[in-house]
C-alpha atoms as a PDB file:
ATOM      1  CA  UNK A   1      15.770   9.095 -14.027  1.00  0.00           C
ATOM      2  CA  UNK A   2      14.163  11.933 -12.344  1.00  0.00           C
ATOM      3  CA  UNK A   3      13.150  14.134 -15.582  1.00  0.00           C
ATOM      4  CA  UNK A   4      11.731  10.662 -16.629  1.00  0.00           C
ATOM      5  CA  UNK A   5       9.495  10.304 -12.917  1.00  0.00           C
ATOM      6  CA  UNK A   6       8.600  13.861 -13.552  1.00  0.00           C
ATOM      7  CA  UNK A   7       7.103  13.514 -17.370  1.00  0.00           C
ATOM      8  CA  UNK A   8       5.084   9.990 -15.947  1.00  0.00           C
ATOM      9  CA  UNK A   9       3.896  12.550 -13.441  1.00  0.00           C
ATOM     10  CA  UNK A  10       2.558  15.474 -15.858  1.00  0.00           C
ATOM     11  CA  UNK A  11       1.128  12.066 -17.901  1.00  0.00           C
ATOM     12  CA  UNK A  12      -1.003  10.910 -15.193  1.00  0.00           C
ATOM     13  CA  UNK A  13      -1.757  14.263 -14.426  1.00  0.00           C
ATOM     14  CA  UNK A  14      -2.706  15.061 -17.933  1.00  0.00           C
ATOM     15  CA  UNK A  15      -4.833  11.722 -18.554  1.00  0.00           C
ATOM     16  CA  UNK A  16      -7.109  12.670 -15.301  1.00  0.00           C
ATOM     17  CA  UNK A  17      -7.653  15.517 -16.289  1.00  0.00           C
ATOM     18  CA  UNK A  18      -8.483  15.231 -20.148  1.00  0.00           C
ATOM     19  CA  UNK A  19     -11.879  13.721 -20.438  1.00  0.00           C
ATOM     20  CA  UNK A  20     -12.586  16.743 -18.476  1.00  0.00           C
ATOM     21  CA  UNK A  21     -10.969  19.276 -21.006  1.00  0.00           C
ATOM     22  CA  UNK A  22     -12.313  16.782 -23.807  1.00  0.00           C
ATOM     23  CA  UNK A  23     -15.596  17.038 -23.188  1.00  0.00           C
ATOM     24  CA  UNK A  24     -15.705  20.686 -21.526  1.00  0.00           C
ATOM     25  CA  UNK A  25     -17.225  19.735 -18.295  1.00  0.00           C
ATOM     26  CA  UNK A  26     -16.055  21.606 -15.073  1.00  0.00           C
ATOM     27  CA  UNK A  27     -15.975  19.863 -11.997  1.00  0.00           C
ATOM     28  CA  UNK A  28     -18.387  22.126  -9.174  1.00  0.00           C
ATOM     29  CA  UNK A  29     -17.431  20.627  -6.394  1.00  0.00           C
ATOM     30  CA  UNK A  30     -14.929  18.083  -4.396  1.00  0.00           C
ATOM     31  CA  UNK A  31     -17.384  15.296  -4.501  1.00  0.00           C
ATOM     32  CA  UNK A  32     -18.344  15.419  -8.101  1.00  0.00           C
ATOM     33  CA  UNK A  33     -14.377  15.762  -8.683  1.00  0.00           C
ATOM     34  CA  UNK A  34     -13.738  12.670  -6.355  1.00  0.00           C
ATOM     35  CA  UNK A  35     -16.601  10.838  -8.319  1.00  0.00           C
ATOM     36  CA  UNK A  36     -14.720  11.545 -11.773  1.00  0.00           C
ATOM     37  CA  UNK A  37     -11.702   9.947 -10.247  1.00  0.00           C
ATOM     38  CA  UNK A  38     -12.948   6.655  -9.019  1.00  0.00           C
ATOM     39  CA  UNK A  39     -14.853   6.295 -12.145  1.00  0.00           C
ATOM     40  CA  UNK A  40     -11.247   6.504 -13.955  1.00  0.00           C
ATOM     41  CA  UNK A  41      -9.533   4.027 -11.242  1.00  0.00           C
ATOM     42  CA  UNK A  42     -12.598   1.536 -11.389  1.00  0.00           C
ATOM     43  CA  UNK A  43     -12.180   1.690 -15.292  1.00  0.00           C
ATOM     44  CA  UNK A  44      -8.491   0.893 -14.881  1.00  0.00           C
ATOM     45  CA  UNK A  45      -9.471  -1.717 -12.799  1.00  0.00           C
ATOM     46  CA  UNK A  46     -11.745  -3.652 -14.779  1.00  0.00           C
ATOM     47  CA  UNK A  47      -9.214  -2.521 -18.034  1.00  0.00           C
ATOM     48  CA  UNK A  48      -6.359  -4.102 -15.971  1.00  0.00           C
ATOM     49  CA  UNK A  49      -8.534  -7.906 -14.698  1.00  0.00           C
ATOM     50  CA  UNK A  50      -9.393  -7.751 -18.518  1.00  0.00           C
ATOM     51  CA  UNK A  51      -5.401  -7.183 -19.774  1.00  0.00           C
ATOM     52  CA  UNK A  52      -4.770 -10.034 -16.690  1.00  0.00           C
ATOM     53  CA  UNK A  53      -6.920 -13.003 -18.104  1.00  0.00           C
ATOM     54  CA  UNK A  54      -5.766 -12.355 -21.910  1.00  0.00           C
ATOM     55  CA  UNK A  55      -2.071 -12.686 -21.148  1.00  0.00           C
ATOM     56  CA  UNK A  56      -3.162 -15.712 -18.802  1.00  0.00           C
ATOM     57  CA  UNK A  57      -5.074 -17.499 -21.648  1.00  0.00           C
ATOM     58  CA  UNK A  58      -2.065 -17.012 -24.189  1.00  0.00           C
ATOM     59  CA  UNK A  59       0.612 -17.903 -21.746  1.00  0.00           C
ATOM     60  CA  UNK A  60      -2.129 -21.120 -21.211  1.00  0.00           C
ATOM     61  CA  UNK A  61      -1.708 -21.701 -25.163  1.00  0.00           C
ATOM     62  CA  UNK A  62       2.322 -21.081 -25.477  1.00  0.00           C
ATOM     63  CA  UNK A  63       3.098 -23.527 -22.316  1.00  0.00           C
ATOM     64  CA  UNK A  64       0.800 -26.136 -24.470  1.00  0.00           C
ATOM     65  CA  UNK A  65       2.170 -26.140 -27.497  1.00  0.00           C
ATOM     66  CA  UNK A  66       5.483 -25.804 -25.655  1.00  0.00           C
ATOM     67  CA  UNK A  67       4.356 -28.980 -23.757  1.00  0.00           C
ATOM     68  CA  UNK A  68       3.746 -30.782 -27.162  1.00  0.00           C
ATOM     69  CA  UNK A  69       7.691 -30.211 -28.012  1.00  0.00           C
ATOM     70  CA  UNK A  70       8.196 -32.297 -25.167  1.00  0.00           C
ATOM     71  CA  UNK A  71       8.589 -29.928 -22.484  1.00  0.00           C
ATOM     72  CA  UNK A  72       7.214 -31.667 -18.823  1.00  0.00           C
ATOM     73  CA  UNK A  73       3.478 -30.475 -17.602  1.00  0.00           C
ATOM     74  CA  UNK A  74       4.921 -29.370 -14.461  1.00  0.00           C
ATOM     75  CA  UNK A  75       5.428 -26.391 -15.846  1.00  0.00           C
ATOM     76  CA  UNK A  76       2.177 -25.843 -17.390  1.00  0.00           C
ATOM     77  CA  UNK A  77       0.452 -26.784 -13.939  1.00  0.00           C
ATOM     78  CA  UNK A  78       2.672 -24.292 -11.844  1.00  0.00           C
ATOM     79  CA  UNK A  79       1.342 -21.330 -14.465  1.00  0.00           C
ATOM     80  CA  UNK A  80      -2.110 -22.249 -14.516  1.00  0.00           C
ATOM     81  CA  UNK A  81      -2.180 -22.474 -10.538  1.00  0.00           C
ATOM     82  CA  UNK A  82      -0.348 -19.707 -10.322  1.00  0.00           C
ATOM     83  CA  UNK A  83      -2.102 -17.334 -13.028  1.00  0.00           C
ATOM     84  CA  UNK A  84      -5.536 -18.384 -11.512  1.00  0.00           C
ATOM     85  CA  UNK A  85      -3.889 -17.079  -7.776  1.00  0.00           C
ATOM     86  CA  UNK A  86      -2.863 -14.050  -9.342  1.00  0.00           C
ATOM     87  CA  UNK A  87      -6.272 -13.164 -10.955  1.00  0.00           C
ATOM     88  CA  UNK A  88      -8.542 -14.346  -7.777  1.00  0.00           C
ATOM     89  CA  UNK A  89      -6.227 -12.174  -5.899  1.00  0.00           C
ATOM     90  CA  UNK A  90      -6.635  -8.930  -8.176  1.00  0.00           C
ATOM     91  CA  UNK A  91     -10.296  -9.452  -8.011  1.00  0.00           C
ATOM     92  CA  UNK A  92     -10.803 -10.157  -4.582  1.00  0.00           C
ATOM     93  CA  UNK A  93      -8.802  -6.789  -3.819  1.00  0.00           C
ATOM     94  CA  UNK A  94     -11.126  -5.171  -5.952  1.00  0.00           C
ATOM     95  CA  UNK A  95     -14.115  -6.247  -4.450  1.00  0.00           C
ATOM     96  CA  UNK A  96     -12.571  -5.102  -1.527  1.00  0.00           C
ATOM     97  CA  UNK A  97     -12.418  -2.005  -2.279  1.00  0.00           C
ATOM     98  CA  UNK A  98     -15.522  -1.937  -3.737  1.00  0.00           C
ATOM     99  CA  UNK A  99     -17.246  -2.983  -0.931  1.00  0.00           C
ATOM    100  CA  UNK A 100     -15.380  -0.530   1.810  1.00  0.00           C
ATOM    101  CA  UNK A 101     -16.688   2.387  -0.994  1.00  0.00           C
ATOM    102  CA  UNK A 102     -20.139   0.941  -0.735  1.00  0.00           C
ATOM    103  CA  UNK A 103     -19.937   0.932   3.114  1.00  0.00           C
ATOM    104  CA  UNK A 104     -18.561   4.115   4.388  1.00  0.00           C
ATOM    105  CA  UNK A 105     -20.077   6.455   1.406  1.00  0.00           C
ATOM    106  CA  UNK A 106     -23.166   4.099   2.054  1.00  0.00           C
ATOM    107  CA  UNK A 107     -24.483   3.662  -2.044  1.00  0.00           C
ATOM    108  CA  UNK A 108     -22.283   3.276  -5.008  1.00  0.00           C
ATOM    109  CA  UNK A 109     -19.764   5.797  -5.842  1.00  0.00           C
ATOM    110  CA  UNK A 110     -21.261   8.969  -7.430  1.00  0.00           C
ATOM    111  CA  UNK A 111     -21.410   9.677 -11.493  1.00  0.00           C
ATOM    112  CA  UNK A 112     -20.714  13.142 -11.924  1.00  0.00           C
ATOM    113  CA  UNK A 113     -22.291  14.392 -14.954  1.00  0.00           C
ATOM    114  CA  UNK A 114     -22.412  18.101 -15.553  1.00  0.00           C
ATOM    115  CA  UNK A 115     -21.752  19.202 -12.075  1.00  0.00           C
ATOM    116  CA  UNK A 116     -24.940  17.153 -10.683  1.00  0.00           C
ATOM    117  CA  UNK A 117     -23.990  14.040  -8.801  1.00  0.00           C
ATOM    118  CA  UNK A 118     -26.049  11.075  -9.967  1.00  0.00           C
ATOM    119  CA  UNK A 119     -25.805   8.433  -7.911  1.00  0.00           C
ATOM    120  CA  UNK A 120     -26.622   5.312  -9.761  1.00  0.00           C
ATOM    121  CA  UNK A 121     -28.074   1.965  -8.455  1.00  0.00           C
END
């Protein structure tokens, strides 16, 4: 259990830091470093909402034909309510987020490219 924790950790590590090593850029400072990292997370993010509404829509599709084999709707309304609470949740917590980044670094969060920060609007 604990050599398995410890090779998830070197994996995380490891996909951080290879665009990095992929595309040879060094990382100047703290900020530009920080910038690299939220880019990742908000890509995970929006990778994750996307992965979300997929398995949502085909869950949606299995409970209907399910529902044609005679199978009660109650089913099929507690998934759809509940699917549709689970996505407005994951995107309201994102906003969230995106809007405490917005407010205490006061713009959007910084693209680092080549060491320069470039902060995009």
């Amino acid at each position: 259990m604990k050599r398995d924790m410890k090779h998830s950790r070197i994996a995380l590590i490891l996909a951080l830091l290879l665009p990095s090593v992929a595309s040879a850029q060094t990382v100047n400072s703290f900020q530009a470093l920080v910038g690299k990292v939220v880019a990742v997370l908000n890509a995970g993010a929006i990778l994750l909402i996307a992965v979300a509404v997929v398995v949502y829509f085909y869950t949606i599709v299995g409970n209907i034909f399910q529902m044609r084999q005679g199978e009660t709707s109650s089913d099929l309304k507690n998934t759809i309510v509940r699917g549709m609470l689970v996505i407005f949740v994951m995107v309201s917590i994102w906003g969230i987020i995106q809007f405490l980044q917005y407010s205490l670094f006061g713009g959007p969060p910084p693209a680092a490219t080549n060491g320069v920060i470039i902060y995009s609007s």
